[in-house]
PDB file of N, CA and C in Angstrom:
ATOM      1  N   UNK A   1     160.359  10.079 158.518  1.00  0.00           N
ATOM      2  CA  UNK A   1     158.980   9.897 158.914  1.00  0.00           C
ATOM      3  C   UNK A   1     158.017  10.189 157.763  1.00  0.00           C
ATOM      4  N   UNK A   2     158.167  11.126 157.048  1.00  0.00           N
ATOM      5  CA  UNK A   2     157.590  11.513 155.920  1.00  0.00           C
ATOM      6  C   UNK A   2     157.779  10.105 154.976  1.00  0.00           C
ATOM      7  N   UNK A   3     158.697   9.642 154.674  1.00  0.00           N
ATOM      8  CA  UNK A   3     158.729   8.616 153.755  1.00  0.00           C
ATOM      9  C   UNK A   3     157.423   8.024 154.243  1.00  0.00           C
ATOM     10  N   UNK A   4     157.199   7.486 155.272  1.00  0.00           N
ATOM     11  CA  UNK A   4     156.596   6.181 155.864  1.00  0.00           C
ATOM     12  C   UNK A   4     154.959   6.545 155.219  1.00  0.00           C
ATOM     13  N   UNK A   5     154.888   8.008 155.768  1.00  0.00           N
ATOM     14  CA  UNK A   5     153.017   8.309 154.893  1.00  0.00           C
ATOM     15  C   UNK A   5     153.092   8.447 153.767  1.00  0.00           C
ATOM     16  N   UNK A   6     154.069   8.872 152.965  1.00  0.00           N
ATOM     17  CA  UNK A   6     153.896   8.128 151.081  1.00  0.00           C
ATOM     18  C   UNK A   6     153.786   6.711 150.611  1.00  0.00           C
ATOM     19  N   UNK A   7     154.995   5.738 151.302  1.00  0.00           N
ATOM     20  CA  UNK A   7     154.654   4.163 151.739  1.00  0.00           C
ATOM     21  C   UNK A   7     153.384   3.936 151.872  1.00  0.00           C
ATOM     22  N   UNK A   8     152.449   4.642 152.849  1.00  0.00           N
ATOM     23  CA  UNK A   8     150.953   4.489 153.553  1.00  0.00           C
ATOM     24  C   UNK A   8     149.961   4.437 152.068  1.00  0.00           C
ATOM     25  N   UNK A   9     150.307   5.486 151.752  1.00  0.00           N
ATOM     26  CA  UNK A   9     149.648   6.089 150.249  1.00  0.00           C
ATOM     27  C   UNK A   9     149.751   4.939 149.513  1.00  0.00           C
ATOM     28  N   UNK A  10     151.054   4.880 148.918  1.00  0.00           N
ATOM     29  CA  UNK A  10     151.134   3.695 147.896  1.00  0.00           C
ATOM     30  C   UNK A  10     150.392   2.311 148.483  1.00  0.00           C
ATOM     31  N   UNK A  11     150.760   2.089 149.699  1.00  0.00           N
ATOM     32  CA  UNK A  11     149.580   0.462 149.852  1.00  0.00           C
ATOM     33  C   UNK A  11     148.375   1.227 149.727  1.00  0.00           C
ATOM     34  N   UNK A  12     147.960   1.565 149.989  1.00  0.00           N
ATOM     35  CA  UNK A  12     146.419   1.990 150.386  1.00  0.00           C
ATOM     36  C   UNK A  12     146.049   1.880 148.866  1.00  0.00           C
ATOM     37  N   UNK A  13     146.705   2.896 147.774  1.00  0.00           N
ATOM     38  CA  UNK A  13     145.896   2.827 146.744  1.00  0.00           C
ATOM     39  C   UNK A  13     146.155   1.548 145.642  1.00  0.00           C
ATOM     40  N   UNK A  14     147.199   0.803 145.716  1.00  0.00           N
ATOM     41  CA  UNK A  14     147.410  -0.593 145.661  1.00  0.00           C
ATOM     42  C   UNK A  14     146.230  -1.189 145.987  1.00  0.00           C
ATOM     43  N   UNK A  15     146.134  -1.212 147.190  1.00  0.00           N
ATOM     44  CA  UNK A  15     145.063  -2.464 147.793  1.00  0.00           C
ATOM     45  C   UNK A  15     143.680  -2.275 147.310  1.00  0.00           C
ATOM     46  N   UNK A  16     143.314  -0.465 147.284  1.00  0.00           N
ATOM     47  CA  UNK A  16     142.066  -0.225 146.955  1.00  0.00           C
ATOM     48  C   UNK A  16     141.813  -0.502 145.293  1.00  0.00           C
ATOM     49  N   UNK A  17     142.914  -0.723 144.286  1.00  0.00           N
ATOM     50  CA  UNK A  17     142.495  -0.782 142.895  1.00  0.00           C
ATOM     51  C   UNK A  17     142.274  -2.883 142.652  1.00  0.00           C
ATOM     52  N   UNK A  18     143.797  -3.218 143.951  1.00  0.00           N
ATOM     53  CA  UNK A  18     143.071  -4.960 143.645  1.00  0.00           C
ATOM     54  C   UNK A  18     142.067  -5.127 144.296  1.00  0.00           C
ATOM     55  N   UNK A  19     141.010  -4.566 145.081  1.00  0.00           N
ATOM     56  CA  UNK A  19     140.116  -5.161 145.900  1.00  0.00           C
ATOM     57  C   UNK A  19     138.946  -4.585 145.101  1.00  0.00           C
ATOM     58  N   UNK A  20     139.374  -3.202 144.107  1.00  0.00           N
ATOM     59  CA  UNK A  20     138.141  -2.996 142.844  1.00  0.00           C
ATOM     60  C   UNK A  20     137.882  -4.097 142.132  1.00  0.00           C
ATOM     61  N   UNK A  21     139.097  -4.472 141.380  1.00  0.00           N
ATOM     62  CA  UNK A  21     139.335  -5.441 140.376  1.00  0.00           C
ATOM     63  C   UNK A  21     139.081  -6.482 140.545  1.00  0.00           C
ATOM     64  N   UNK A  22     139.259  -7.375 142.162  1.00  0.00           N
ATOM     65  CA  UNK A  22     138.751  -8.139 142.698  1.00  0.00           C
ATOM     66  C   UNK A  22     136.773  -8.238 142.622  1.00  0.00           C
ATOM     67  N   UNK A  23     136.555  -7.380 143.388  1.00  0.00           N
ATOM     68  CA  UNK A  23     135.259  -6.909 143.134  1.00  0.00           C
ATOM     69  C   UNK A  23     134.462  -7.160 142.016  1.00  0.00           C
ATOM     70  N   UNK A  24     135.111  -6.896 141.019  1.00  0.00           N
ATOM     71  CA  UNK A  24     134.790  -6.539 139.125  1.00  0.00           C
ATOM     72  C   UNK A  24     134.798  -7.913 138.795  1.00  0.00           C
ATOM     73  N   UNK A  25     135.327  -8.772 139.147  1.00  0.00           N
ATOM     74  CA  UNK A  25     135.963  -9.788 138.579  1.00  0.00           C
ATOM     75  C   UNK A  25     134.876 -11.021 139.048  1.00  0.00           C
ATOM     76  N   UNK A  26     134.291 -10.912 140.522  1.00  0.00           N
ATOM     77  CA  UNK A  26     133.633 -11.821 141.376  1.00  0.00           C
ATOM     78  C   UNK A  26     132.063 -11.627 140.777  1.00  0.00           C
ATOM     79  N   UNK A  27     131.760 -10.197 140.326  1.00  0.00           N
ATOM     80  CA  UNK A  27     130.558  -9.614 140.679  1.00  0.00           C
ATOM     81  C   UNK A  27     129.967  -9.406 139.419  1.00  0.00           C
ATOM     82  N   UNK A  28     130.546  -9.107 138.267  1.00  0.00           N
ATOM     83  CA  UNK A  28     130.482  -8.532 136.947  1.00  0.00           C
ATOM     84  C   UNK A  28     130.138  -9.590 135.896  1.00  0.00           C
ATOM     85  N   UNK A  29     129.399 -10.091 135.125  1.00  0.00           N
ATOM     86  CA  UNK A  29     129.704 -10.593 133.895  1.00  0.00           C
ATOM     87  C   UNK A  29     130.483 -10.157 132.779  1.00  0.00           C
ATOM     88  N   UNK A  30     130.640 -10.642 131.722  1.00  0.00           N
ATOM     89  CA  UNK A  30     131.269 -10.029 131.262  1.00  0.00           C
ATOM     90  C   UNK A  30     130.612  -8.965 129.995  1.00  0.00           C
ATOM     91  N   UNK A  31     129.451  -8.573 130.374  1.00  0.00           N
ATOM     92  CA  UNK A  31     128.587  -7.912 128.897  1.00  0.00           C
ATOM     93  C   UNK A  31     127.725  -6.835 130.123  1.00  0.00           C
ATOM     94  N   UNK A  32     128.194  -6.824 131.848  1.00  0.00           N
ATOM     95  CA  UNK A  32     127.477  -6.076 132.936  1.00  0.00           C
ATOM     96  C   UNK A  32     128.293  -4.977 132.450  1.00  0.00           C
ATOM     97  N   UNK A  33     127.248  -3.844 132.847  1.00  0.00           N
ATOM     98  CA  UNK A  33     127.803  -2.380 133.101  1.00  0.00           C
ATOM     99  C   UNK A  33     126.958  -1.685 134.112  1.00  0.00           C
ATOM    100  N   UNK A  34     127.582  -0.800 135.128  1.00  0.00           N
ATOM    101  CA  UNK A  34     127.350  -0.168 135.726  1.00  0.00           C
ATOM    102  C   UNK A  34     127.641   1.122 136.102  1.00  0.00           C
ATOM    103  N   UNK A  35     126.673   2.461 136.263  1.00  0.00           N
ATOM    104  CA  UNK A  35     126.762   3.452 136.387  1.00  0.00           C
ATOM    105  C   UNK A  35     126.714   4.173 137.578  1.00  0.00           C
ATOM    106  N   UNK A  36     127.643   5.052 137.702  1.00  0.00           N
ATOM    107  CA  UNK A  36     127.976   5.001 139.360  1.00  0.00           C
ATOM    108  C   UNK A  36     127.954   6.941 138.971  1.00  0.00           C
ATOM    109  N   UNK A  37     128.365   7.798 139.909  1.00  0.00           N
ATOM    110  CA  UNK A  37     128.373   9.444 139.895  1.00  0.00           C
ATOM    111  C   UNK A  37     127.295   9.581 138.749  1.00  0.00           C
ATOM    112  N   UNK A  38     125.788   9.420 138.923  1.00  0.00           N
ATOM    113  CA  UNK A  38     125.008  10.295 138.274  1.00  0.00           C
ATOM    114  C   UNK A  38     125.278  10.142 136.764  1.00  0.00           C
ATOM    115  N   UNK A  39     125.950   8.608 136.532  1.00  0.00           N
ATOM    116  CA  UNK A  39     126.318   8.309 135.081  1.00  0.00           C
ATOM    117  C   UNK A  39     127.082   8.657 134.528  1.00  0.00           C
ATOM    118  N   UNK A  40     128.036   9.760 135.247  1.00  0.00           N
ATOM    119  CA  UNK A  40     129.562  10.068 134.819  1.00  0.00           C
ATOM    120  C   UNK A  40     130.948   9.063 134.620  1.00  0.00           C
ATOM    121  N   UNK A  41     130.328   8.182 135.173  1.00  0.00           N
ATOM    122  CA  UNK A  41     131.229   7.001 135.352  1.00  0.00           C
ATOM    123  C   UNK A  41     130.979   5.150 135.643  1.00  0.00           C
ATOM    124  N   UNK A  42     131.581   4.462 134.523  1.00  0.00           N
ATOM    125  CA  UNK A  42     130.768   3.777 133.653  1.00  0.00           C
ATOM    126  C   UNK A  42     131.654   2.491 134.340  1.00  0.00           C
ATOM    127  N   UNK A  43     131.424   1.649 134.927  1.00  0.00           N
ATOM    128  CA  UNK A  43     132.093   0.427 135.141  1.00  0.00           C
ATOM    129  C   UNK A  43     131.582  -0.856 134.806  1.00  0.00           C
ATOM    130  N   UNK A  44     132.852  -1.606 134.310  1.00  0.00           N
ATOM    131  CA  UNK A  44     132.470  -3.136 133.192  1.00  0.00           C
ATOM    132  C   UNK A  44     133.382  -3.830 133.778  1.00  0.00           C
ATOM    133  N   UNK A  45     133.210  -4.566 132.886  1.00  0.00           N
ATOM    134  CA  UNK A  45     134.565  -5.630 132.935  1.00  0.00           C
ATOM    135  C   UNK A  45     135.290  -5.784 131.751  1.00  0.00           C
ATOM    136  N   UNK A  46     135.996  -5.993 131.597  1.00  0.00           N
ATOM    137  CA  UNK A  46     137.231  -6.284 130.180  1.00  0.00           C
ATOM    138  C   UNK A  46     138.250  -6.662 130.436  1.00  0.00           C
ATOM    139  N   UNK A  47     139.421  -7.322 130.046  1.00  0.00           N
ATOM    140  CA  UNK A  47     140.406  -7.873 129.721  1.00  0.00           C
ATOM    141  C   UNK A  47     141.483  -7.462 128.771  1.00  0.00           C
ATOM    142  N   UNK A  48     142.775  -7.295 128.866  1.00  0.00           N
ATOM    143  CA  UNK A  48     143.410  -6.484 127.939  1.00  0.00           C
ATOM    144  C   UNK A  48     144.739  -7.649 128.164  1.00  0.00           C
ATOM    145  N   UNK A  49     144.411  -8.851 127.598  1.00  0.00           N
ATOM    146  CA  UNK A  49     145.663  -9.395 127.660  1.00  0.00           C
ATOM    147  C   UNK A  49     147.005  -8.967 126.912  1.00  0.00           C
ATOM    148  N   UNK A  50     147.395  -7.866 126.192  1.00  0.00           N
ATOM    149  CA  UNK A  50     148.466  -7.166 126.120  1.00  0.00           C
ATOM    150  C   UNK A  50     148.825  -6.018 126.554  1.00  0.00           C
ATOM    151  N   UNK A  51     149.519  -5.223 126.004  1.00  0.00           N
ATOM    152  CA  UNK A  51     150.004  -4.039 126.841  1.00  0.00           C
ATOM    153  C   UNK A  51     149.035  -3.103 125.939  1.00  0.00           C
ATOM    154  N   UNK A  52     149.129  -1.380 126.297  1.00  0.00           N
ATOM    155  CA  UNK A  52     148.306  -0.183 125.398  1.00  0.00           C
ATOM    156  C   UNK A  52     148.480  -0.485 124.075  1.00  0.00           C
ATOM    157  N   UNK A  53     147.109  -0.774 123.627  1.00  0.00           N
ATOM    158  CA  UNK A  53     146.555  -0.763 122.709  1.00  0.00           C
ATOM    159  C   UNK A  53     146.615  -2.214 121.828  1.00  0.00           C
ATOM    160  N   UNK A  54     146.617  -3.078 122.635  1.00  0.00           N
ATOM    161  CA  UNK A  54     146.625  -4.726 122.525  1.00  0.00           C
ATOM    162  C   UNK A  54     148.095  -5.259 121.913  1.00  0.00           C
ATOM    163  N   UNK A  55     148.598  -4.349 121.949  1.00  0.00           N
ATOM    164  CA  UNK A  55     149.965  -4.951 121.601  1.00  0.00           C
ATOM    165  C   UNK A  55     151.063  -6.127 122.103  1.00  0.00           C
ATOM    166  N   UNK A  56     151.596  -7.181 122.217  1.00  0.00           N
ATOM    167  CA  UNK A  56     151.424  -8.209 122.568  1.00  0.00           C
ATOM    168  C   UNK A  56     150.818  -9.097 122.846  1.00  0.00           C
ATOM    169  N   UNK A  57     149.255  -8.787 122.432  1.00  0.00           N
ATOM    170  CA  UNK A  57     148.219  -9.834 123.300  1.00  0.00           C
ATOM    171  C   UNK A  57     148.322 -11.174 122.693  1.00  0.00           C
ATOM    172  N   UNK A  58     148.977 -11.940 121.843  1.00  0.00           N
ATOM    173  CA  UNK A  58     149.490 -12.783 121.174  1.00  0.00           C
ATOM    174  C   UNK A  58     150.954 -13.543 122.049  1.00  0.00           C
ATOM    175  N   UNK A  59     150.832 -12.710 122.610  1.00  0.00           N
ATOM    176  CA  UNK A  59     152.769 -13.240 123.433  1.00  0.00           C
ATOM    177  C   UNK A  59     152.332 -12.992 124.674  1.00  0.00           C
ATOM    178  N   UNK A  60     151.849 -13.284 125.982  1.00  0.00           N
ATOM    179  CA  UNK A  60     151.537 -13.279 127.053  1.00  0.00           C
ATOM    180  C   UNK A  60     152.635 -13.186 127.843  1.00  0.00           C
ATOM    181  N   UNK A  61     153.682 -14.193 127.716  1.00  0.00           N
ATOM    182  CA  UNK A  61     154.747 -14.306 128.749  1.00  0.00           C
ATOM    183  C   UNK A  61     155.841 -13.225 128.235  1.00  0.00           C
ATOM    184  N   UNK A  62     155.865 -12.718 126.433  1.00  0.00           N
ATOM    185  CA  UNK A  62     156.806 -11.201 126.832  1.00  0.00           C
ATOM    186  C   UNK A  62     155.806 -10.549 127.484  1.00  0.00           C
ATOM    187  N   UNK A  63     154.348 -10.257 127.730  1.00  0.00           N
ATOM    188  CA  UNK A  63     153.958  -9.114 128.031  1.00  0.00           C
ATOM    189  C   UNK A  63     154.209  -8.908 129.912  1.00  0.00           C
ATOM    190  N   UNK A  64     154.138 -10.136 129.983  1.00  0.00           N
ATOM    191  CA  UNK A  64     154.407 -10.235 131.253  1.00  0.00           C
ATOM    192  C   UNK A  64     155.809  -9.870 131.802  1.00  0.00           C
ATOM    193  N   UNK A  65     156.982 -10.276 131.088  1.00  0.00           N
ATOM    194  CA  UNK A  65     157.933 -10.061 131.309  1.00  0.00           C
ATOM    195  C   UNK A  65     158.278  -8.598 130.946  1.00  0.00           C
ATOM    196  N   UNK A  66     157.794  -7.992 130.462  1.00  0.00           N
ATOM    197  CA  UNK A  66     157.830  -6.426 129.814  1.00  0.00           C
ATOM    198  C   UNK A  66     156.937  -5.711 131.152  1.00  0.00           C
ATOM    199  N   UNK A  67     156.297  -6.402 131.478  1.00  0.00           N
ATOM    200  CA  UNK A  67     155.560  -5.837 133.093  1.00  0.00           C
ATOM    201  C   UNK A  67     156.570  -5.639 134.114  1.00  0.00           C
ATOM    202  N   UNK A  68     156.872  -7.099 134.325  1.00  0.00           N
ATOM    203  CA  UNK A  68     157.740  -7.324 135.242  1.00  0.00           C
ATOM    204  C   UNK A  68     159.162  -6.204 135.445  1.00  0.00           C
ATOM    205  N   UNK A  69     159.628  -6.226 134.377  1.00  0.00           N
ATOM    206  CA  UNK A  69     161.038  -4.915 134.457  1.00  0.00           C
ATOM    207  C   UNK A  69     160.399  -3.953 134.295  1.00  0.00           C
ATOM    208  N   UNK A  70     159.690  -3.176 133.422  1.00  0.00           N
ATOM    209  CA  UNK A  70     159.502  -2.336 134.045  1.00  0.00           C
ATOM    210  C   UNK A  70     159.147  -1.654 135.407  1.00  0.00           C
ATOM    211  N   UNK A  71     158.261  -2.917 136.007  1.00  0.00           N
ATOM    212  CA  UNK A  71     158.312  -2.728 137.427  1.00  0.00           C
ATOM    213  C   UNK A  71     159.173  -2.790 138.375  1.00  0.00           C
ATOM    214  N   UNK A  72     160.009  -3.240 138.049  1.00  0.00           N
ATOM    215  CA  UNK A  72     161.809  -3.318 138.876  1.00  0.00           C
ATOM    216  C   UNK A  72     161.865  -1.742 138.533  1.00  0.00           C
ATOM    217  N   UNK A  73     162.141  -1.743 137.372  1.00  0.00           N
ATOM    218  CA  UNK A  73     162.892  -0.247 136.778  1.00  0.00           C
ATOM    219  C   UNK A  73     162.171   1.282 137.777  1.00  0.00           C
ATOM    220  N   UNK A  74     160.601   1.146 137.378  1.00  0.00           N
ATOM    221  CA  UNK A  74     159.876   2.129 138.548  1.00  0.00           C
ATOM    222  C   UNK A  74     160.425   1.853 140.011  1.00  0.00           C
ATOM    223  N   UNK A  75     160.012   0.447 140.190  1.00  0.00           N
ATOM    224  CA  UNK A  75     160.897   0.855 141.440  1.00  0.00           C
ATOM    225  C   UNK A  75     162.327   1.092 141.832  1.00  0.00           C
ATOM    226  N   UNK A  76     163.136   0.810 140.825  1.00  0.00           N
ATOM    227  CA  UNK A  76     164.346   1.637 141.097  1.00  0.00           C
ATOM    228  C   UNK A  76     164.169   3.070 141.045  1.00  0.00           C
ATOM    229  N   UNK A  77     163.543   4.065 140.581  1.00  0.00           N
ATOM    230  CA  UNK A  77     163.399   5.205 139.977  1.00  0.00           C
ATOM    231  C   UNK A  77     162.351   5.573 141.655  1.00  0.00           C
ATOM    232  N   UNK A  78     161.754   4.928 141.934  1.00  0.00           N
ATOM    233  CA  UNK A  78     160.617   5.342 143.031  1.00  0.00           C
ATOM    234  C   UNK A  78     161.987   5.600 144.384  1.00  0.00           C
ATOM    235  N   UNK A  79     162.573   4.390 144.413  1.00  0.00           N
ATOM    236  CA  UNK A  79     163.595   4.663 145.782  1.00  0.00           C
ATOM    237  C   UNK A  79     164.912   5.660 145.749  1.00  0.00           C
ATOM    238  N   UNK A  80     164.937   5.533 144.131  1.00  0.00           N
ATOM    239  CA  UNK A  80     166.331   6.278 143.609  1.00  0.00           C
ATOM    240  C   UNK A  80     166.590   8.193 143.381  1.00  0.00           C
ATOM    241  N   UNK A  81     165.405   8.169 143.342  1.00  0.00           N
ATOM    242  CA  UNK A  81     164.634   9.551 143.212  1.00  0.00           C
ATOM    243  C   UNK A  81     163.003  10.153 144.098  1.00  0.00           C
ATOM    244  N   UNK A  82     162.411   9.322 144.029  1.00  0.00           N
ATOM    245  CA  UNK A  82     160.801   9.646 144.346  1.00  0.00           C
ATOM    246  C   UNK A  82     161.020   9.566 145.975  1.00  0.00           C
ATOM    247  N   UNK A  83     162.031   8.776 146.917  1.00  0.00           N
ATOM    248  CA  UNK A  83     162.040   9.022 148.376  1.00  0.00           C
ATOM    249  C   UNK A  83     162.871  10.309 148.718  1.00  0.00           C
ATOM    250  N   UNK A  84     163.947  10.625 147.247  1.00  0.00           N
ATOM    251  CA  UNK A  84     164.900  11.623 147.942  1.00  0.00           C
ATOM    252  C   UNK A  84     164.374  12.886 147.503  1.00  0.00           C
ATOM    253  N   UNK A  85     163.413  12.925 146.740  1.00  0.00           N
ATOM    254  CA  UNK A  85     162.493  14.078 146.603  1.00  0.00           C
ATOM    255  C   UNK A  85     162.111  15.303 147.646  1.00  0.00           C
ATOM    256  N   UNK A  86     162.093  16.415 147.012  1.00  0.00           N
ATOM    257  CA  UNK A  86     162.148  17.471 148.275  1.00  0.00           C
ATOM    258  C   UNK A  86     160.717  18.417 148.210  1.00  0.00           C
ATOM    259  N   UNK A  87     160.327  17.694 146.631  1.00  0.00           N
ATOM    260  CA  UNK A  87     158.748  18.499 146.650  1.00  0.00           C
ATOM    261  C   UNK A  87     157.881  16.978 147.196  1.00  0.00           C
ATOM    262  N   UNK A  88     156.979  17.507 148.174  1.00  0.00           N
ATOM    263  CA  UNK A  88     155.712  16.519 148.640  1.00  0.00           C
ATOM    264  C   UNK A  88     155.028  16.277 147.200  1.00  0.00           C
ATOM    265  N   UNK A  89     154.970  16.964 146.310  1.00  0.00           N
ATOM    266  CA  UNK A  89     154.030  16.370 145.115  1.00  0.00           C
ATOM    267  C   UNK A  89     154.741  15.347 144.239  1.00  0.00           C
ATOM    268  N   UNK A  90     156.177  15.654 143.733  1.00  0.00           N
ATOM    269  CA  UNK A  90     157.377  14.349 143.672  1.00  0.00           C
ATOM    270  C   UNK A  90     156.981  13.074 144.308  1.00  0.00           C
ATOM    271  N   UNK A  91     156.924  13.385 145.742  1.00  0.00           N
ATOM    272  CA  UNK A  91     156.665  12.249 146.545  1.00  0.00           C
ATOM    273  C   UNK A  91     155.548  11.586 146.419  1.00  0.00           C
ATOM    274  N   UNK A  92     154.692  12.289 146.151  1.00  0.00           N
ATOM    275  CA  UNK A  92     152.902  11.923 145.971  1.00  0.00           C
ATOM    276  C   UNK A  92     153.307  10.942 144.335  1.00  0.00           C
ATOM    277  N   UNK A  93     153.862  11.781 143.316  1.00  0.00           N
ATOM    278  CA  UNK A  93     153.521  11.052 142.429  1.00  0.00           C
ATOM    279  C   UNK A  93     154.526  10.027 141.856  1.00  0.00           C
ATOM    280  N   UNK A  94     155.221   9.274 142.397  1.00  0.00           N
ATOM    281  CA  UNK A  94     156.446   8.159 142.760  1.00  0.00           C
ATOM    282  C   UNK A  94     155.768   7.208 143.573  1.00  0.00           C
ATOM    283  N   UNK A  95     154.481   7.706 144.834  1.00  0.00           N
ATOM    284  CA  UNK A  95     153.495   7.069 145.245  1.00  0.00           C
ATOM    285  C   UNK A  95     152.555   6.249 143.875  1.00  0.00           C
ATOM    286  N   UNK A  96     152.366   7.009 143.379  1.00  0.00           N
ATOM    287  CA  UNK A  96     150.961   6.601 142.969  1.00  0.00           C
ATOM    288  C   UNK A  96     151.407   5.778 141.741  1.00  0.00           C
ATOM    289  N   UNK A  97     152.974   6.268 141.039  1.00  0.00           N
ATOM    290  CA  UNK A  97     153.409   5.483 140.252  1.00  0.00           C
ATOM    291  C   UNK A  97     153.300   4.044 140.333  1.00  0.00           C
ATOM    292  N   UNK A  98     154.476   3.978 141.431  1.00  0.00           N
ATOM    293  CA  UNK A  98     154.159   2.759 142.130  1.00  0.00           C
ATOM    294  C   UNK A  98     153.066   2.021 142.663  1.00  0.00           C
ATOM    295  N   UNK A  99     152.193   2.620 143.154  1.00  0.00           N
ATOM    296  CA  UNK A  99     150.723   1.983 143.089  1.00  0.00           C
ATOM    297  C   UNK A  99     150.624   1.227 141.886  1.00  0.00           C
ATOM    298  N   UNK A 100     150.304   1.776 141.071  1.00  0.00           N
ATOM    299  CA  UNK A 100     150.114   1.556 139.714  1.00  0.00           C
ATOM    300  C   UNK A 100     150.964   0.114 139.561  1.00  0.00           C
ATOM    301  N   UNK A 101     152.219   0.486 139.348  1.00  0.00           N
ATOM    302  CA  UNK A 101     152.968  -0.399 139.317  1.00  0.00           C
ATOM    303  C   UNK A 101     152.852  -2.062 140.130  1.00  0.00           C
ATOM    304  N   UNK A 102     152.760  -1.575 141.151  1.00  0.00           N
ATOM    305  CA  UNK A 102     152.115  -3.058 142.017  1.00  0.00           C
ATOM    306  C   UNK A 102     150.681  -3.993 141.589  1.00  0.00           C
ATOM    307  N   UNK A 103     149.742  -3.028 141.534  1.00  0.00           N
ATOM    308  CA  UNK A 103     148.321  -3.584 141.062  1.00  0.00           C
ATOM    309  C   UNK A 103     148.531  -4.142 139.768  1.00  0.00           C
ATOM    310  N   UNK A 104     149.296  -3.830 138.916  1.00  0.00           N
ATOM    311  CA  UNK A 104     149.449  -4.189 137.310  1.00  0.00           C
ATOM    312  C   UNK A 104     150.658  -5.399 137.067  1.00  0.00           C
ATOM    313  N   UNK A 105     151.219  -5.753 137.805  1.00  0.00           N
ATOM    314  CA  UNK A 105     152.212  -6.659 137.930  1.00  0.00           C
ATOM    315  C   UNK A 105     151.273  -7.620 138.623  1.00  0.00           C
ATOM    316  N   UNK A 106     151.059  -7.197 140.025  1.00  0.00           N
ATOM    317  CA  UNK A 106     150.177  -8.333 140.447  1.00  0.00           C
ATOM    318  C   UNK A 106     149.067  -8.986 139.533  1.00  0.00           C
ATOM    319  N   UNK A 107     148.385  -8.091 138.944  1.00  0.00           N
ATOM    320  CA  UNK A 107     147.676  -9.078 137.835  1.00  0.00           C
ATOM    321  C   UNK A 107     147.770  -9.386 136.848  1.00  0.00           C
ATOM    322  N   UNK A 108     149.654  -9.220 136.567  1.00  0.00           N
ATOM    323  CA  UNK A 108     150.065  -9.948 135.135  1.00  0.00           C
ATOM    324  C   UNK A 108     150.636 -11.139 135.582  1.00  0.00           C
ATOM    325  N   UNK A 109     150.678 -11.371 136.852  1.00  0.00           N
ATOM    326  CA  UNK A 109     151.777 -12.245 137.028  1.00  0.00           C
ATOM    327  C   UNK A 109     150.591 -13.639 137.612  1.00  0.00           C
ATOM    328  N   UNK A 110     149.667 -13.142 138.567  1.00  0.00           N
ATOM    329  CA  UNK A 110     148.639 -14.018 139.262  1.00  0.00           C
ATOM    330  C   UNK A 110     147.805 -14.068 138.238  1.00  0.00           C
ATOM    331  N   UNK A 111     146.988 -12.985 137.373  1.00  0.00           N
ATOM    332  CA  UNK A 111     146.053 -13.605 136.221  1.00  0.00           C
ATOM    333  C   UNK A 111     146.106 -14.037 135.251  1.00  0.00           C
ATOM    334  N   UNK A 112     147.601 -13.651 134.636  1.00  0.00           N
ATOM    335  CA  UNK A 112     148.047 -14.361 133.326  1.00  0.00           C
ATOM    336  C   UNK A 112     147.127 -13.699 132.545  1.00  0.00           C
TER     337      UNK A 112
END
């Protein structure tokens, strides 16, 4: 039963980072910025067609494919370890991995 509200977690914060990005994407130009918490926090738009620190952005389909397994790989590691986990914070953060993991695949694979 416990599995099922970490599951809950991971869609939830999945859905809430594509429906940001979504958001960003519909609403934003690309030179808009906006300041949100009293100016602590600064939202734009940008594009990072490679991986940290633009690396591949020249090769799209390895970067994509370098997305792609690794996202297999987390999720082997999320079901292989992160469900049989016995600390709730383990569990929390195998959640959020995977979050991660979903939102960032989904928009290597649908945005190119």
């Amino acid at each position: 039963m416990k599995n099922i509200f970490f599951s809950i977690i991971t869609v939830i914060l999945s859905g809430t980072d594509l429906w940001f990005k979504s958001r960003v994407e519909k609403e934003f130009l690309n030179s808009d910025k906006k300041s949100i918490c009293g100016g602590k926090v600064e939202l734009r738009k940008c594009h990072n067609k490679g991986m940290a620190m633009s690396v591949g952005e020249k090769k799209p389909e390895i970067v994509r494919g370098v997305t792609i397994a690794s996202g297999v790989l987390a999720g082997v590691y999320v079901l292989l370890y992160g469900i049989k986990a016995d600390c709730p914070w383990k569990k929390l953060g195998a959640s959020v991995l995977l979050a991660g993991v979903i939102s960032n695949t989904y928009d290597r694979v649908k945005r190119k």
